[in-house]
C-alpha atoms as a PDB file:
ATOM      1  CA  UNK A   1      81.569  91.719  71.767  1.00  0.00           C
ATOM      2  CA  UNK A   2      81.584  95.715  71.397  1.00  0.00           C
ATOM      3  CA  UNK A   3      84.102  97.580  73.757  1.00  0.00           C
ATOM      4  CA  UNK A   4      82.417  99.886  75.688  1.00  0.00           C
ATOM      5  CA  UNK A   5      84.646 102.983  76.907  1.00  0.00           C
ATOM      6  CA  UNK A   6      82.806 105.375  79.481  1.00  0.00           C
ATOM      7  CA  UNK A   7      86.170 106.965  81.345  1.00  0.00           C
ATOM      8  CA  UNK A   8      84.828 107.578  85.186  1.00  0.00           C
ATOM      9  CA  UNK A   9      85.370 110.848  86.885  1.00  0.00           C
ATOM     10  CA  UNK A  10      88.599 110.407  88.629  1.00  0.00           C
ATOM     11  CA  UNK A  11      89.875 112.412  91.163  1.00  0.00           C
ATOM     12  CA  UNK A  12      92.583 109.902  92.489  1.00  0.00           C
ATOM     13  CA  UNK A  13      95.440 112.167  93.854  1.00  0.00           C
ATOM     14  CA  UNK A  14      93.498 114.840  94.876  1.00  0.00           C
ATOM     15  CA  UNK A  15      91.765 111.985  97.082  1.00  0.00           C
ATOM     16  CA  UNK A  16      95.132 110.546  98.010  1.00  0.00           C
ATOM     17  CA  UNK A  17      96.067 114.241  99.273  1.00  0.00           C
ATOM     18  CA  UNK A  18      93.248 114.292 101.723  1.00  0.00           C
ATOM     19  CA  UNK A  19      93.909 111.267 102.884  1.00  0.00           C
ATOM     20  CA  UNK A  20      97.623 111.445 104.097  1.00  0.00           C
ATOM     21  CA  UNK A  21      96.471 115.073 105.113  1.00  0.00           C
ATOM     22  CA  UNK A  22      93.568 113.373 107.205  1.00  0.00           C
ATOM     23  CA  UNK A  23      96.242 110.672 108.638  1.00  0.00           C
ATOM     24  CA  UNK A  24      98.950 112.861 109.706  1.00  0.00           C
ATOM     25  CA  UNK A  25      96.562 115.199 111.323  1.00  0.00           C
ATOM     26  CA  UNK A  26      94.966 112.510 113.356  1.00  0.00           C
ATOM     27  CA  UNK A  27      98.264 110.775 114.160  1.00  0.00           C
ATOM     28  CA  UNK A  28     100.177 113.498 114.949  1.00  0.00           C
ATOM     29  CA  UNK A  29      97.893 115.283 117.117  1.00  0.00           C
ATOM     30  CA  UNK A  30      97.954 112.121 119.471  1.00  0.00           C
ATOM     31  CA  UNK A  31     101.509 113.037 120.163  1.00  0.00           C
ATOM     32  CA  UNK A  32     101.099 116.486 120.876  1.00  0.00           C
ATOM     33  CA  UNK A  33     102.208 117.972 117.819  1.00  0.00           C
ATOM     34  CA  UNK A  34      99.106 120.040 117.430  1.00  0.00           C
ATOM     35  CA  UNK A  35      98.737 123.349 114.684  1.00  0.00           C
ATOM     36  CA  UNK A  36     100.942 121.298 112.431  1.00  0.00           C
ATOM     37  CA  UNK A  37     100.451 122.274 108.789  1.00  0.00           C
ATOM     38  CA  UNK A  38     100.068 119.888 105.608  1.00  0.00           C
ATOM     39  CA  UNK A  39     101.451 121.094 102.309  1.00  0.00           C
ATOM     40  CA  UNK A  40     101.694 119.632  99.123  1.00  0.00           C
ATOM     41  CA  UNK A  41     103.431 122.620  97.298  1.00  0.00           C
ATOM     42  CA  UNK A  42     107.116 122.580  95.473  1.00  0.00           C
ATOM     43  CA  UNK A  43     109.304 122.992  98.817  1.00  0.00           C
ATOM     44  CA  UNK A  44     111.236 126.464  97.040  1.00  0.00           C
ATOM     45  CA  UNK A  45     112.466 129.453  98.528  1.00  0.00           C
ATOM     46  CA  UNK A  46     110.063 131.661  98.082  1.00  0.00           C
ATOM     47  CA  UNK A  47     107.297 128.956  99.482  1.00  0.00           C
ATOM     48  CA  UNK A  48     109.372 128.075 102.834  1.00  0.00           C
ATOM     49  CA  UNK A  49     109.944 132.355 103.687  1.00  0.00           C
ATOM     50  CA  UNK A  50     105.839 132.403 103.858  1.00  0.00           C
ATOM     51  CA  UNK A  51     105.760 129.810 107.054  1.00  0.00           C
ATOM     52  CA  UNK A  52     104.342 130.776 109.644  1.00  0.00           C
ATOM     53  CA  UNK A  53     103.723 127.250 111.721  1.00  0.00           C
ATOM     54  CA  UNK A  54     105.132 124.179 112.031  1.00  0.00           C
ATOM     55  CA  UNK A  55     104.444 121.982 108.714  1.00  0.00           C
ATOM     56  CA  UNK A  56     104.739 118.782 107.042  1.00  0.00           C
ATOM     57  CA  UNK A  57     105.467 118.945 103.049  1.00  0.00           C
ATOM     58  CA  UNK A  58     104.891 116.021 100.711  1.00  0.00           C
ATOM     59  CA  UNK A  59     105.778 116.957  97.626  1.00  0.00           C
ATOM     60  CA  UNK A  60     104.366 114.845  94.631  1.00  0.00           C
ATOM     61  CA  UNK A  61     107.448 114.487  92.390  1.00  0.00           C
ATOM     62  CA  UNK A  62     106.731 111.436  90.299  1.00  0.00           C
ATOM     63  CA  UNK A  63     104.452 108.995  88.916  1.00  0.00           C
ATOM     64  CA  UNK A  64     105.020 105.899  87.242  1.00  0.00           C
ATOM     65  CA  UNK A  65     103.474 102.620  86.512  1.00  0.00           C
ATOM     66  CA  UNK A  66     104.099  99.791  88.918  1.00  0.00           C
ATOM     67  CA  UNK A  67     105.031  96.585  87.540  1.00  0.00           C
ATOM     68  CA  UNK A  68     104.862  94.688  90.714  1.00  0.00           C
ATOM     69  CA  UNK A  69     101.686  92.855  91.247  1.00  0.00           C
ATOM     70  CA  UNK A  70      99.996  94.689  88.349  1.00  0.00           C
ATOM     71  CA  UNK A  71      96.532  92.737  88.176  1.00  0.00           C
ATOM     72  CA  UNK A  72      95.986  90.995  84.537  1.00  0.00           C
ATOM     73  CA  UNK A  73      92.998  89.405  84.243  1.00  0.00           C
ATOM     74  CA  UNK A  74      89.680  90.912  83.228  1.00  0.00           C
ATOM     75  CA  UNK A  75      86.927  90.527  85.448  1.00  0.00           C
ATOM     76  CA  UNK A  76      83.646  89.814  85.291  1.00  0.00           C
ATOM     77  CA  UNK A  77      80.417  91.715  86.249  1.00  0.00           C
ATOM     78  CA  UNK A  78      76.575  92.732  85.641  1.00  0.00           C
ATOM     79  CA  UNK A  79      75.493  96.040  84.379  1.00  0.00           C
ATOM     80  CA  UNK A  80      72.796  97.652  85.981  1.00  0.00           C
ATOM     81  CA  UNK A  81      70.880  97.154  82.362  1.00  0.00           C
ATOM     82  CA  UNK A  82      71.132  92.760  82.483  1.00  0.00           C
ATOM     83  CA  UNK A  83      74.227  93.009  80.541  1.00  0.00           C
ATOM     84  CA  UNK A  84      77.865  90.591  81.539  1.00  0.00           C
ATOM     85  CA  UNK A  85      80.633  92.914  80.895  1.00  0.00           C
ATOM     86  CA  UNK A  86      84.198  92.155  80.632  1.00  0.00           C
ATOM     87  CA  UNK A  87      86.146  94.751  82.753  1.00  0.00           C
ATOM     88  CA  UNK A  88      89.713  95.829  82.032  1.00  0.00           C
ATOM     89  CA  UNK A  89      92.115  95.502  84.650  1.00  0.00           C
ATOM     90  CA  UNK A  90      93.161  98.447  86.564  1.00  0.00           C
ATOM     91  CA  UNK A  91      97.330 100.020  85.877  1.00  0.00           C
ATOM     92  CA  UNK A  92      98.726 100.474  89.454  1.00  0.00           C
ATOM     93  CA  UNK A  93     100.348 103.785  90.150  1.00  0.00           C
ATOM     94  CA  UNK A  94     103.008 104.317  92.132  1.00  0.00           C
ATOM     95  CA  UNK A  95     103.146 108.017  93.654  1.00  0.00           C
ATOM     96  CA  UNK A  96     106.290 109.094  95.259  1.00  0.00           C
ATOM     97  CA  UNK A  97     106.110 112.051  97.658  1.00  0.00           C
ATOM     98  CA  UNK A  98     108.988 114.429  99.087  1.00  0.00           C
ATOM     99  CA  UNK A  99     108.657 114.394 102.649  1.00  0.00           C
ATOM    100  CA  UNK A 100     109.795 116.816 104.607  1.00  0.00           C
ATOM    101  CA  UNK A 101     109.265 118.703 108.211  1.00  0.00           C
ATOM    102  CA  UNK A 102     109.812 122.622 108.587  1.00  0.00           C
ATOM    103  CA  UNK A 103     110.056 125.026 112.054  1.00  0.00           C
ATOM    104  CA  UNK A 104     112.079 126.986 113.428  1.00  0.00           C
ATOM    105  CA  UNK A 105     114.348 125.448 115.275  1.00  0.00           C
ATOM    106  CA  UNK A 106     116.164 121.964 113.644  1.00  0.00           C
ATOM    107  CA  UNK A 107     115.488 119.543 116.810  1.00  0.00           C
ATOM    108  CA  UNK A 108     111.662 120.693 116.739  1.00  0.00           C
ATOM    109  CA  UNK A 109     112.031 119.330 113.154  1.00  0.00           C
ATOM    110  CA  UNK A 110     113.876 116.278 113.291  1.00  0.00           C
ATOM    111  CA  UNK A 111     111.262 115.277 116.272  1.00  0.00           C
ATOM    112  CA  UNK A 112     108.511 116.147 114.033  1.00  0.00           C
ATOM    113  CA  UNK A 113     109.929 114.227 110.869  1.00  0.00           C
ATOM    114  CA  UNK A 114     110.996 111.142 113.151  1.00  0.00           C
ATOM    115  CA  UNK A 115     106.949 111.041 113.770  1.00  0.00           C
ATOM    116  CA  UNK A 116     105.874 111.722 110.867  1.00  0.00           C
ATOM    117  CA  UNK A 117     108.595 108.603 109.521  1.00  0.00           C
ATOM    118  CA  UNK A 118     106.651 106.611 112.678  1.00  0.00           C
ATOM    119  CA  UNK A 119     103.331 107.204 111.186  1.00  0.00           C
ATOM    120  CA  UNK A 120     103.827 106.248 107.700  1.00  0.00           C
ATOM    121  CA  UNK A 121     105.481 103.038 108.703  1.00  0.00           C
ATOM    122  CA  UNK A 122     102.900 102.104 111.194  1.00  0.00           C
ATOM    123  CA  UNK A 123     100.737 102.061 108.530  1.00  0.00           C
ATOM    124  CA  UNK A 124     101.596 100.059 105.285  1.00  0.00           C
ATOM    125  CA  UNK A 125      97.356  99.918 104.085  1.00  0.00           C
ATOM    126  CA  UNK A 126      96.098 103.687 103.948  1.00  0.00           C
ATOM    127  CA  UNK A 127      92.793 102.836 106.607  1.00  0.00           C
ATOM    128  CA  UNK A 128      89.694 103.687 105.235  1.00  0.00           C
ATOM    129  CA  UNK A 129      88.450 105.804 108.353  1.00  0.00           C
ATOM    130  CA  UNK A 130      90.325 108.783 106.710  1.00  0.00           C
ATOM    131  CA  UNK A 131      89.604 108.916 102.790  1.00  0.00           C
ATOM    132  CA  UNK A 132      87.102 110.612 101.188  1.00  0.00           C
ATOM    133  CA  UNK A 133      84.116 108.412 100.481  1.00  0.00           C
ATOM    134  CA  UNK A 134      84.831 108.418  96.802  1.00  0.00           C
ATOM    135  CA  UNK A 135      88.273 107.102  97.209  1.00  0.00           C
ATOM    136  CA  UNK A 136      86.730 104.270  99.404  1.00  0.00           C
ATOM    137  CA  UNK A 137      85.117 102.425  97.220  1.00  0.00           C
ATOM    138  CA  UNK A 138      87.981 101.771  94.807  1.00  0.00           C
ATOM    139  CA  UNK A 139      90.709 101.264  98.119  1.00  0.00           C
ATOM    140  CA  UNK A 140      88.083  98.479  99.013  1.00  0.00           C
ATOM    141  CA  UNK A 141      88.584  96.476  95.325  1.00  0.00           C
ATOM    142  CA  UNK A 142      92.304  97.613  95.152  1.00  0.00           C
ATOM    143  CA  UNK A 143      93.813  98.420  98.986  1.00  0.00           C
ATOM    144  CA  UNK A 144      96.419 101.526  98.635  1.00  0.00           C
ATOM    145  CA  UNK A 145      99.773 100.756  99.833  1.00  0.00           C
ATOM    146  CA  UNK A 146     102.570 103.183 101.145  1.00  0.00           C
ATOM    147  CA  UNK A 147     106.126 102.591 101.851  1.00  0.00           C
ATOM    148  CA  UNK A 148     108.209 104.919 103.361  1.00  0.00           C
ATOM    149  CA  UNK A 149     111.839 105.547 103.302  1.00  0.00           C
ATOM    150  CA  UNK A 150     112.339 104.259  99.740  1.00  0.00           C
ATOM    151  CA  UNK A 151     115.511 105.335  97.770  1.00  0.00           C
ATOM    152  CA  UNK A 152     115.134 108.174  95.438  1.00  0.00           C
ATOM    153  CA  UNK A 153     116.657 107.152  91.824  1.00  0.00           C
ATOM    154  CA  UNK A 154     118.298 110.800  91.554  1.00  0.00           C
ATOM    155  CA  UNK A 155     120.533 112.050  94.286  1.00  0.00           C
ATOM    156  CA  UNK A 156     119.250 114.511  96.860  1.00  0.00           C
ATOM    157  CA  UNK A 157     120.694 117.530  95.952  1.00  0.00           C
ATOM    158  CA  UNK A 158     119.291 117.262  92.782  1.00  0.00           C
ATOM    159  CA  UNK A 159     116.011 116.983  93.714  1.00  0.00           C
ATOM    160  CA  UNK A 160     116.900 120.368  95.521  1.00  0.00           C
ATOM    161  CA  UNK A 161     118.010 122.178  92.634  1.00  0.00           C
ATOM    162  CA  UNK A 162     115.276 121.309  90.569  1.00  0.00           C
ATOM    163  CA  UNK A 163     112.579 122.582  92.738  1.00  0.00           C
ATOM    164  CA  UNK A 164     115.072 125.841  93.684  1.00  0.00           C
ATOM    165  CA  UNK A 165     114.955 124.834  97.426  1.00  0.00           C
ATOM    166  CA  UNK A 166     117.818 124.703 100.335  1.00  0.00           C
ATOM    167  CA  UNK A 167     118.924 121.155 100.797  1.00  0.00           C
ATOM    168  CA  UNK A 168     117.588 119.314 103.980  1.00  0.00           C
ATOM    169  CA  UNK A 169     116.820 116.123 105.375  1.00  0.00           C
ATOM    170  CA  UNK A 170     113.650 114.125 103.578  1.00  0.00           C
ATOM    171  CA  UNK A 171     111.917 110.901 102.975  1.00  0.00           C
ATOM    172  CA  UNK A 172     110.878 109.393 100.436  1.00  0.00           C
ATOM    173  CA  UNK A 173     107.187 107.636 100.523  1.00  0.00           C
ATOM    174  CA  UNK A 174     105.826 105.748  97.898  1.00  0.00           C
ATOM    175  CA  UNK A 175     102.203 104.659  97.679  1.00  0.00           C
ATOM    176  CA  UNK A 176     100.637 101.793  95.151  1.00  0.00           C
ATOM    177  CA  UNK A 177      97.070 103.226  94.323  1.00  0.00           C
ATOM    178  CA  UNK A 178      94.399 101.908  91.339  1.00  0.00           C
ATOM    179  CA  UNK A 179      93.718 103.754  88.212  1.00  0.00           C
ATOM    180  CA  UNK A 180      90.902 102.145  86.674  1.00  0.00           C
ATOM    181  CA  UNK A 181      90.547 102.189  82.877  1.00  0.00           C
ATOM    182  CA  UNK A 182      86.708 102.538  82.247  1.00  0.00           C
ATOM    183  CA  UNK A 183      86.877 100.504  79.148  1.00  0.00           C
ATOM    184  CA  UNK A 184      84.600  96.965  79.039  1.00  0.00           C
ATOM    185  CA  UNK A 185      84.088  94.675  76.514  1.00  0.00           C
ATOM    186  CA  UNK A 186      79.823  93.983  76.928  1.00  0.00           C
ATOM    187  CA  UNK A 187      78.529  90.570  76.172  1.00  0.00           C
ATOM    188  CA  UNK A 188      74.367  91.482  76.153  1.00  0.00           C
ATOM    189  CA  UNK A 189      72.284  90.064  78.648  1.00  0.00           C
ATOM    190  CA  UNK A 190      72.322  86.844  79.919  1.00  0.00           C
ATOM    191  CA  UNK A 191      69.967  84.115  78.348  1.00  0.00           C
ATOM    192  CA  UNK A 192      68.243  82.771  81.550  1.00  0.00           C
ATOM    193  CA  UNK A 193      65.332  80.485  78.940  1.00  0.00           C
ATOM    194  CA  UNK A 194      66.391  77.571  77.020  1.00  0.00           C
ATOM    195  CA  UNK A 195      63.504  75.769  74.979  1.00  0.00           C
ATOM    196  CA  UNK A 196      63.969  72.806  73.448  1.00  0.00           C
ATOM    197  CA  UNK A 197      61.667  70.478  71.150  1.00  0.00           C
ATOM    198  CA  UNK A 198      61.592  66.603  71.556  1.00  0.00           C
ATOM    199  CA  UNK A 199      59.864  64.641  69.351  1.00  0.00           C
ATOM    200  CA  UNK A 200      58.389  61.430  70.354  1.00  0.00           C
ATOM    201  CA  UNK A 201      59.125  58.468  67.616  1.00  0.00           C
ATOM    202  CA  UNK A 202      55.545  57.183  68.032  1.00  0.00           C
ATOM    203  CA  UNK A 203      53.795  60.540  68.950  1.00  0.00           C
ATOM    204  CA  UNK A 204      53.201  64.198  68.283  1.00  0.00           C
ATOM    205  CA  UNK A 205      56.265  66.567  68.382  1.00  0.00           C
ATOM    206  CA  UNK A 206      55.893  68.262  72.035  1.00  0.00           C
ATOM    207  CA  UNK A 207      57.618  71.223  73.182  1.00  0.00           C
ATOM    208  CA  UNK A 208      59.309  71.353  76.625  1.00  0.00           C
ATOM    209  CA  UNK A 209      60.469  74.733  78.164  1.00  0.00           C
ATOM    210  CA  UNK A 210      63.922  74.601  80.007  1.00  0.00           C
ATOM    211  CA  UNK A 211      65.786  77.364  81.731  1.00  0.00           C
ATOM    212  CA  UNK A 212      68.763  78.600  82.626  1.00  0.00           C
ATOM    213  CA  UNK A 213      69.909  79.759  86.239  1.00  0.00           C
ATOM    214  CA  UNK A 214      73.001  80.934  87.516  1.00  0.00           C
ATOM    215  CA  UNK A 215      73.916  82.451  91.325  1.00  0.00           C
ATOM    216  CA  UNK A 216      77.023  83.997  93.030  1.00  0.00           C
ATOM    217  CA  UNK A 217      78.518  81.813  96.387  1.00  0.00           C
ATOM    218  CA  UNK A 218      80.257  83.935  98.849  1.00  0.00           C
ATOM    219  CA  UNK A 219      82.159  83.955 102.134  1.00  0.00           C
ATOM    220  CA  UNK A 220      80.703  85.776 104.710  1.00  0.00           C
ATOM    221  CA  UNK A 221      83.183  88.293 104.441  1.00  0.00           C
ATOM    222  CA  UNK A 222      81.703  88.793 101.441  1.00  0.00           C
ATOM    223  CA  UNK A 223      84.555  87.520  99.273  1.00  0.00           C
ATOM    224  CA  UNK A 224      84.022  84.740  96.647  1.00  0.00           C
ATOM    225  CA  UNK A 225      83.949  81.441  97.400  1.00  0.00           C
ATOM    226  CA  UNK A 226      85.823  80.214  94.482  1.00  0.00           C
ATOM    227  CA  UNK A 227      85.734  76.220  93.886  1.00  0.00           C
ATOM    228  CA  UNK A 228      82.520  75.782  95.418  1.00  0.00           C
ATOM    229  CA  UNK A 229      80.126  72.587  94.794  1.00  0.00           C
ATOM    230  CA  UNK A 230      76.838  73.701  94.073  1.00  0.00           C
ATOM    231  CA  UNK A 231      73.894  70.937  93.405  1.00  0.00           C
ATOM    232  CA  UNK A 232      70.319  70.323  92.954  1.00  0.00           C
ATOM    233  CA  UNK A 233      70.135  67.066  94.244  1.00  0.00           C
ATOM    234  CA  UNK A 234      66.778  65.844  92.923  1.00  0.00           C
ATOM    235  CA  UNK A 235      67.463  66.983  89.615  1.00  0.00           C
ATOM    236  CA  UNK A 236      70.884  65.374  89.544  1.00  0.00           C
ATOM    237  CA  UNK A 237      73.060  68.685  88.080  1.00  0.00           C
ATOM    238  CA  UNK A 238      76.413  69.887  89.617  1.00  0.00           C
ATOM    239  CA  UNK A 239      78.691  72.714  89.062  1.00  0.00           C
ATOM    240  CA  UNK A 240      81.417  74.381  90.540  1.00  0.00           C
ATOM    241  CA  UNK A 241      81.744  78.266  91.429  1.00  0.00           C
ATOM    242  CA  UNK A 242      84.583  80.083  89.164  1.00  0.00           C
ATOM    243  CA  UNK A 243      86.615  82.465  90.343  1.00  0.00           C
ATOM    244  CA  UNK A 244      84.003  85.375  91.066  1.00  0.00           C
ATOM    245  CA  UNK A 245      82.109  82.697  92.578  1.00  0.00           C
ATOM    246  CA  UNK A 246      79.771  82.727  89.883  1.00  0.00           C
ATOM    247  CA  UNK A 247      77.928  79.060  88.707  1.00  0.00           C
ATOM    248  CA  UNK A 248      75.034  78.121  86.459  1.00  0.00           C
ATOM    249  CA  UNK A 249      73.168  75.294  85.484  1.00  0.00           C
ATOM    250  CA  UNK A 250      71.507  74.625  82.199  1.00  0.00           C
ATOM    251  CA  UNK A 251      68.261  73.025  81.135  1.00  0.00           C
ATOM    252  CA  UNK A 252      66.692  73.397  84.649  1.00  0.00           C
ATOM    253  CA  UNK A 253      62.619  72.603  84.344  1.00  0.00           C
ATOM    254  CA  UNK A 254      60.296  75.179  85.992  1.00  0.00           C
ATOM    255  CA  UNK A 255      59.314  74.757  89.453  1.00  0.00           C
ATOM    256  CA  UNK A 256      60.968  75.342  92.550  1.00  0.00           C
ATOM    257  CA  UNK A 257      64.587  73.698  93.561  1.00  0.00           C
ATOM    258  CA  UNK A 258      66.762  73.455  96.361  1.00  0.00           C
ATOM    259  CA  UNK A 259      70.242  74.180  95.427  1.00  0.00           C
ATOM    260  CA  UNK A 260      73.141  72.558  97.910  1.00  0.00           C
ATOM    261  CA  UNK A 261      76.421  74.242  98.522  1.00  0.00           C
ATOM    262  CA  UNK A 262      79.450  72.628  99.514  1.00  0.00           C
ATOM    263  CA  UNK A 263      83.338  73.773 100.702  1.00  0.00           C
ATOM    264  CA  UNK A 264      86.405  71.577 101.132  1.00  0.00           C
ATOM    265  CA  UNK A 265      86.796  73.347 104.427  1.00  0.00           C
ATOM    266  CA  UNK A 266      82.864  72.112 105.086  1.00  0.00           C
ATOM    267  CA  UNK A 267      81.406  75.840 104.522  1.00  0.00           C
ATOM    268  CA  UNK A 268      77.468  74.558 103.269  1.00  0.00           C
ATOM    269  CA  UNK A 269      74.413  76.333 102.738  1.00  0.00           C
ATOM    270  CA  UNK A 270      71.227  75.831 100.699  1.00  0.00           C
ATOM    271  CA  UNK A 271      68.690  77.523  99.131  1.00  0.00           C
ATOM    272  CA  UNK A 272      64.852  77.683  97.228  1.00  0.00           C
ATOM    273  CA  UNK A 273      65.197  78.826  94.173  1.00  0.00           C
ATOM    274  CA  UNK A 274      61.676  79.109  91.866  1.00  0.00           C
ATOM    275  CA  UNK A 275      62.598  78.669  88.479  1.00  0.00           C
ATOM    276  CA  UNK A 276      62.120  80.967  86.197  1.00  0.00           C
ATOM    277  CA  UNK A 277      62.965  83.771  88.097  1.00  0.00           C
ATOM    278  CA  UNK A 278      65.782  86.022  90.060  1.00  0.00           C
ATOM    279  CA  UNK A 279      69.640  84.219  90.559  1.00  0.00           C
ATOM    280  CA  UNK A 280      70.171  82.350  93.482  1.00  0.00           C
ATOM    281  CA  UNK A 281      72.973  84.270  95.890  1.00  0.00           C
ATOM    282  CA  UNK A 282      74.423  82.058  98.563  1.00  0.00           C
ATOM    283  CA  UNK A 283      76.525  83.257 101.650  1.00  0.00           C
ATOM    284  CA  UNK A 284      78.244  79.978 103.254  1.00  0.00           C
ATOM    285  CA  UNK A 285      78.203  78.953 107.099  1.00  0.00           C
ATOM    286  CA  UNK A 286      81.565  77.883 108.643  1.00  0.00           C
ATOM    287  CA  UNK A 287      81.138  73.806 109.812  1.00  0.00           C
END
């Protein structure tokens, strides 16, 4: 199998910017807290004498790869061209922000950073509702998680000397977010025909034409439905749905079938398949 490597565009922090900028915005001006400012500049000197309205600063100061729940298993898929590919697992980020509050007067920023801290917590899954639509589509395969308050492995003052800043009171929030690697290993398409010859001991050599078939079982929240019986009763063949929820049968003859599906939780459907032709998809119904 040839590895494929096509890196994707990738505009992951960036996306991850706009979307704590989009959720502190939102949250914040529920409380009242309206005209405050998001930054994601070095919190110096020179940038905190510009100010001119309240703000929130989240400083990205380090990445690293998380070990913790770090997918390892390659999945499976279908290229738009009929090919099975072999997909590399994602490496998990972890992005660690600075967080800090700045106005005038020190109890209009200790309420703002105590809301800010009350916003983060409340929500440990970055919604959807306020990324960009590119960042969607991976936070829908791998969810982005944030924790805030996390301990910084250098002490404070420190962290203020490096970026030439006054020392004040910050958090520390950490989110978990996807990097995908854009590298497949690509199988060629799947062989759907299968013809085999069966020779008769007291008559001509005739040629019978089998296929192959294969379909996808799913929840009906979409998500696989892994372990899944799936029969065609008259024909007498059974398989069971792998992980993906993926199943095929071999050496099916050509005509149309009705293919069974069965849960230990009693999730069933059923479906006509004609044969050859298109994969047979199959979303269950609860008992």
């Amino acid at each position: 199998m040839p590895l494929v490597v096509s890196v994707p565009l990738n505009t992951m922090l960036a996306d991850l910017d706009e979307t704590l900028r989009s959720l502190l915005k939102r949250e914040l001006g529920r409380h009242g807290f309206d005209g405050v400012e998001i930054a994601f500049d070095a919190p110096a000197r020179e940038w905190s004498g510009q100010l001119s309205s309240p703000t929130v600063n989240l400083f990205l100061y380090d990445l690293r790869e998380s070990h913790e729940g770090r997918p390892n298993e390659w999945r499976s898929d279908i290229g738009s061209n009929g090919h099975a590919r072999e997909i590399r697992p994602p490496m998990l980020m972890e992005c660690s922000y600075a967080v800090t509050a700045w106005t005038q007067a020190v109890e209009d920023e200790h309420r703002l950073l105590s809301q800010v801290l009350a916003v983060l917590f409340a929500f440990p899954v970055l919604p959807a509702d306020v990324m960009p639509a590119r960042l969607q589509g991976l936070a829908d395969r791998f969810p982005i998680a944030g924790r805030i308050a996390q301990p910084k492995a250098d002490g404070k003052a420190d962290f203020w000397n490096a970026v030439g800043g006054q020392y004040k009171a910050s958090l520390d929030f950490v989110t978990t977010i996807a990097c995908e690697s854009g590298s497949a290993f690509e199988r060629g398409p799947e062989v759907r025909t299968q013809t085999i010859g069966v020779r008769q001991s007291d008559g001509p050599r005739t040629i019978t034409e089998m296929h192959r078939i294969g379909g996808t079982v799913a929840r009906k929240d979409g998500e696989p439905a892994a372990g899944a019986w799936v029969a065609i009763p008259t024909l007498g063949l059974l398989a069971t749905a792998g992980d993906d929820g993926r199943f095929r049968f071999d050496r099916v003859p050509p005509g149309r079938h009705e293919i069974e599906v069965r849960t230990r939780d009693g999730g069933a459907a059923k479906a006509n398949v004609d044969v050859p032709g298109g994969q047979a998809d199959l979303v269950l119904k609860s008992k």
